[in-house]
Every structure is written in structure tokens, then in C-alpha cells.
N, C-alpha and C. Protein backbone atom coordinates (compact mmCIF):
# COMPACT_ATOMS: atom_id res chain seq x y z
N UNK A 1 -35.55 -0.72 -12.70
CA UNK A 1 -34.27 -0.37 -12.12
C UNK A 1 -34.46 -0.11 -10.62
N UNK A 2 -33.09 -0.47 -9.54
CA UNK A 2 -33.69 -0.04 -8.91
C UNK A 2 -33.33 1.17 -8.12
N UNK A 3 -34.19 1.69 -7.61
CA UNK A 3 -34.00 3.26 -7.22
C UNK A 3 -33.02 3.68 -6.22
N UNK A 4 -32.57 2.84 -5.55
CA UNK A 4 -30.57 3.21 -4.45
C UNK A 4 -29.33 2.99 -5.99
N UNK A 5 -29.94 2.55 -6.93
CA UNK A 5 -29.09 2.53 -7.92
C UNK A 5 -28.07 3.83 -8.22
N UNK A 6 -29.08 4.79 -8.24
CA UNK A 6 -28.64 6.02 -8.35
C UNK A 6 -27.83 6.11 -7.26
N UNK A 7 -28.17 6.54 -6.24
CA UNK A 7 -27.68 6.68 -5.23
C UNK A 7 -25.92 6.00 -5.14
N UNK A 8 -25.90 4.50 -5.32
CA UNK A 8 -24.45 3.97 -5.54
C UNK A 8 -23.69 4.52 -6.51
N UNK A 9 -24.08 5.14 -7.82
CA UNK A 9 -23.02 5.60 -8.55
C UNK A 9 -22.50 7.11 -8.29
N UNK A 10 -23.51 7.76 -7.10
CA UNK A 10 -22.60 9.57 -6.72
C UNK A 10 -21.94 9.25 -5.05
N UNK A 11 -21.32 10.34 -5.66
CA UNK A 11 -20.14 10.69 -4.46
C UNK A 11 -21.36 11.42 -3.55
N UNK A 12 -21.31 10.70 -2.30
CA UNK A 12 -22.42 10.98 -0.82
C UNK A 12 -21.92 11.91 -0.08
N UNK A 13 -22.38 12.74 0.18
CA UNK A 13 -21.55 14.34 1.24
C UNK A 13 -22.63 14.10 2.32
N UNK A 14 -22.04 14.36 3.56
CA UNK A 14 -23.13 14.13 4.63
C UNK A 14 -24.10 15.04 4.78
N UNK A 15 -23.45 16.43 4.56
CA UNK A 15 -24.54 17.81 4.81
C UNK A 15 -24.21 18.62 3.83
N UNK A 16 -24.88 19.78 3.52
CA UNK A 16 -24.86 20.65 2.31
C UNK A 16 -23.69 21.11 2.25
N UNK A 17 -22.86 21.64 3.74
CA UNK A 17 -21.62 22.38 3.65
C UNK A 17 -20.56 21.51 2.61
N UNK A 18 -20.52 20.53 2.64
CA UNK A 18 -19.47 19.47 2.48
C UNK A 18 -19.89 19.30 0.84
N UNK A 19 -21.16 19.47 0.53
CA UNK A 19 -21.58 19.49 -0.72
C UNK A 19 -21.25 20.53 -1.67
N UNK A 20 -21.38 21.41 -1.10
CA UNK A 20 -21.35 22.60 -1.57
C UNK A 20 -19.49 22.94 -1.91
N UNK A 21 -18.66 22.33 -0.62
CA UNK A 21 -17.23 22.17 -1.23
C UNK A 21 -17.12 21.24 -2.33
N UNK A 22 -17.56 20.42 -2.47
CA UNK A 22 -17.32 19.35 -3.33
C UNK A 22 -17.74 19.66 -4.39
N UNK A 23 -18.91 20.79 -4.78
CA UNK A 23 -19.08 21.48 -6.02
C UNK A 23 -18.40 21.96 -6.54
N UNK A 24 -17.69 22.82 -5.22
CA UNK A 24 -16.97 23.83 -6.30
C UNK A 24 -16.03 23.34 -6.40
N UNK A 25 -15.76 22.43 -6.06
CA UNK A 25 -13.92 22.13 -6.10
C UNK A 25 -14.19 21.12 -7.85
N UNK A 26 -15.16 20.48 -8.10
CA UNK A 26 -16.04 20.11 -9.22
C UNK A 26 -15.67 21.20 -10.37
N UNK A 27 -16.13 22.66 -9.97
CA UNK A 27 -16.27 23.38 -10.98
C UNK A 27 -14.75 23.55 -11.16
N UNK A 28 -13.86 23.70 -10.69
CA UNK A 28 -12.93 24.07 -11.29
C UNK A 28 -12.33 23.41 -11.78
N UNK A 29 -12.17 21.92 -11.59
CA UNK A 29 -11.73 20.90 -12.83
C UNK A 29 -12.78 21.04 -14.16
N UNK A 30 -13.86 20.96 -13.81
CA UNK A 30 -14.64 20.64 -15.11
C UNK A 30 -15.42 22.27 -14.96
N UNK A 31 -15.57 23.00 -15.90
CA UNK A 31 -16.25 24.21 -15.62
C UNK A 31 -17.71 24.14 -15.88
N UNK A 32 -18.66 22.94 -15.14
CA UNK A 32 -19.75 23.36 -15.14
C UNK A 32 -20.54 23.09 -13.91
N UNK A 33 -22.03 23.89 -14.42
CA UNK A 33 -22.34 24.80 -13.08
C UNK A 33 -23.21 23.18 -12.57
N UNK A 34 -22.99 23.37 -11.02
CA UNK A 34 -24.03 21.87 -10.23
C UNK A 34 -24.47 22.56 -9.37
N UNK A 35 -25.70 21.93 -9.56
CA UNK A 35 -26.23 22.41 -7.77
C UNK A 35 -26.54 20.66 -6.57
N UNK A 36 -26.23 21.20 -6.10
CA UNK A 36 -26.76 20.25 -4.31
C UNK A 36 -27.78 19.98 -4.31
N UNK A 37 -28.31 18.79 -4.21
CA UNK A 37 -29.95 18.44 -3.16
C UNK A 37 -29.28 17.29 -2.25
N UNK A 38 -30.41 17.23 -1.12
CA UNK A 38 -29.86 16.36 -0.43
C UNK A 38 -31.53 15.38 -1.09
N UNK A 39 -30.94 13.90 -0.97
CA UNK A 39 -31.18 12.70 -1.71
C UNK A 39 -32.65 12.53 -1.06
N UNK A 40 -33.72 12.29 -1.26
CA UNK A 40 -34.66 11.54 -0.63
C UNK A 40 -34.95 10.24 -0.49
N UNK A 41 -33.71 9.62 -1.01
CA UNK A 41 -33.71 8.12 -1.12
C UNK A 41 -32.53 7.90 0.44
N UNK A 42 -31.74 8.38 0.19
CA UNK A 42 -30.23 7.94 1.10
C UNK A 42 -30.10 8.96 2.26
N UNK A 43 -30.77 10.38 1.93
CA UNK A 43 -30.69 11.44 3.17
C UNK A 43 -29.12 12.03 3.40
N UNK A 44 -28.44 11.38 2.42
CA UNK A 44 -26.86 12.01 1.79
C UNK A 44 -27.35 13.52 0.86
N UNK A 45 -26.09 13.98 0.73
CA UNK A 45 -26.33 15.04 -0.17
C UNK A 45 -25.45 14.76 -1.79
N UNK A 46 -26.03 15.06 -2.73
CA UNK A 46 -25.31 14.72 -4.14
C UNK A 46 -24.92 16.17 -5.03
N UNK A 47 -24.34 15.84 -6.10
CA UNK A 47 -24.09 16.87 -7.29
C UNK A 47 -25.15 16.24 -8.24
N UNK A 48 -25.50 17.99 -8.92
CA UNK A 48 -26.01 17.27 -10.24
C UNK A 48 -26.17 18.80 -11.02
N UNK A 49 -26.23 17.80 -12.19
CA UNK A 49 -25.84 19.18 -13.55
C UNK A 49 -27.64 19.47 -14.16
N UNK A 50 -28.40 18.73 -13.28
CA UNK A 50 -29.83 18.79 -13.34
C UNK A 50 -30.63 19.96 -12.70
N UNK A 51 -31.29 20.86 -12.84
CA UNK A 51 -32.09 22.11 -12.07
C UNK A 51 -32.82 21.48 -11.04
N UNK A 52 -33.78 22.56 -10.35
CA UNK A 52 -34.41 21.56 -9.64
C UNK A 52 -35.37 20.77 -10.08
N UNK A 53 -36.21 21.27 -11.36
CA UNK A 53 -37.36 20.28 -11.80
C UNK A 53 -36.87 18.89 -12.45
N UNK A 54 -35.56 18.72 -12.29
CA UNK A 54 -34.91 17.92 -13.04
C UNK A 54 -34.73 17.70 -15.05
N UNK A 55 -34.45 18.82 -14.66
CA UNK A 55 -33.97 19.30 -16.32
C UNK A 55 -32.64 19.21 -16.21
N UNK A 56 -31.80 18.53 -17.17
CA UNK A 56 -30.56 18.37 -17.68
C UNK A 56 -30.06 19.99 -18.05
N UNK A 57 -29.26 20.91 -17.45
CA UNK A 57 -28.97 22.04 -17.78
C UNK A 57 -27.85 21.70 -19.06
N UNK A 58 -27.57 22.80 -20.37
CA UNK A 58 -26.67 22.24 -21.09
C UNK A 58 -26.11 23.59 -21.33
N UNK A 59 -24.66 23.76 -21.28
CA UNK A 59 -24.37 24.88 -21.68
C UNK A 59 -24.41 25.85 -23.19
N UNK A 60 -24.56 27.13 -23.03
CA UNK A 60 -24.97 27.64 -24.96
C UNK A 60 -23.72 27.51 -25.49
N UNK A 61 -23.65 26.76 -25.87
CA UNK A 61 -22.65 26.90 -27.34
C UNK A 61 -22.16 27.58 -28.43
N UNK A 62 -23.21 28.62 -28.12
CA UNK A 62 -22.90 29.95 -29.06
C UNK A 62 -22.55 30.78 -28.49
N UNK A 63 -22.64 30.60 -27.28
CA UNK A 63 -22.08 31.75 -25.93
C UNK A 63 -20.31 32.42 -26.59
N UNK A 64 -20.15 33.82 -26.48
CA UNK A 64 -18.54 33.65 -27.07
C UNK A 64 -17.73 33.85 -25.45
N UNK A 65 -16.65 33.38 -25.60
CA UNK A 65 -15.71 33.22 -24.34
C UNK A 65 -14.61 34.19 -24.05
């Protein structure tokens, strides 16, 4: 595969500030938690529902609301 692949399917924020809006404005349509990195491929900044070691975070399901 190749590796800008990724890169073409997220929404690109130029700097963290802009990222960091685009999160949260994220969380409140969909209520889950993202954090920011900026890309080492593109030097854009992205969302992702991944930690930093790149673990898929998943929410508890047994959590009560």
C-alpha cells in the first residue's frame, strides 16, 4: 500500500490550533475522544481515535451513562 494513502483519506489541518478545533467540533457530533498528531508523512496535522502508540482506543461498554 502506499503510505500518502493514508494521508488522502483525512481531513489535513495546517497546525495543531486548527486541529485541535476540528476535534472538538468532531466530538460533539460523534462523542468520541481523538487526539492530534501532526503527520510525518505530509507535515499536515490529522484526527485519530488511535493513542499515541497507535492503539485503536474503544470505548467501555459497560460504562453506565
Amino acid at each position: 500500500m502506499n503510505p500518502w494513502y493514508v494521508c488522502l483519506k483525512k481531513r489535513k489541518y495546517p497546525n495543531e490550533a486548527e486541529a485541535l478545533s476540528g476535534g472538538a467540533m468532531q466530538e460533539i457530533l460523534n462523542p468520541v475522544k481523538l487526539r492530534v498528531y501532526q503527520c510525518p508523512r505530509c507535515k499536515n496535522w490529522h484526527l485519530t481515535k488511535r493513542d499515541a502508540e497507535g492503539i485503536l482506543k474503544h470505548e467501555d461498554t459497560n460504562a453506565s451513562h
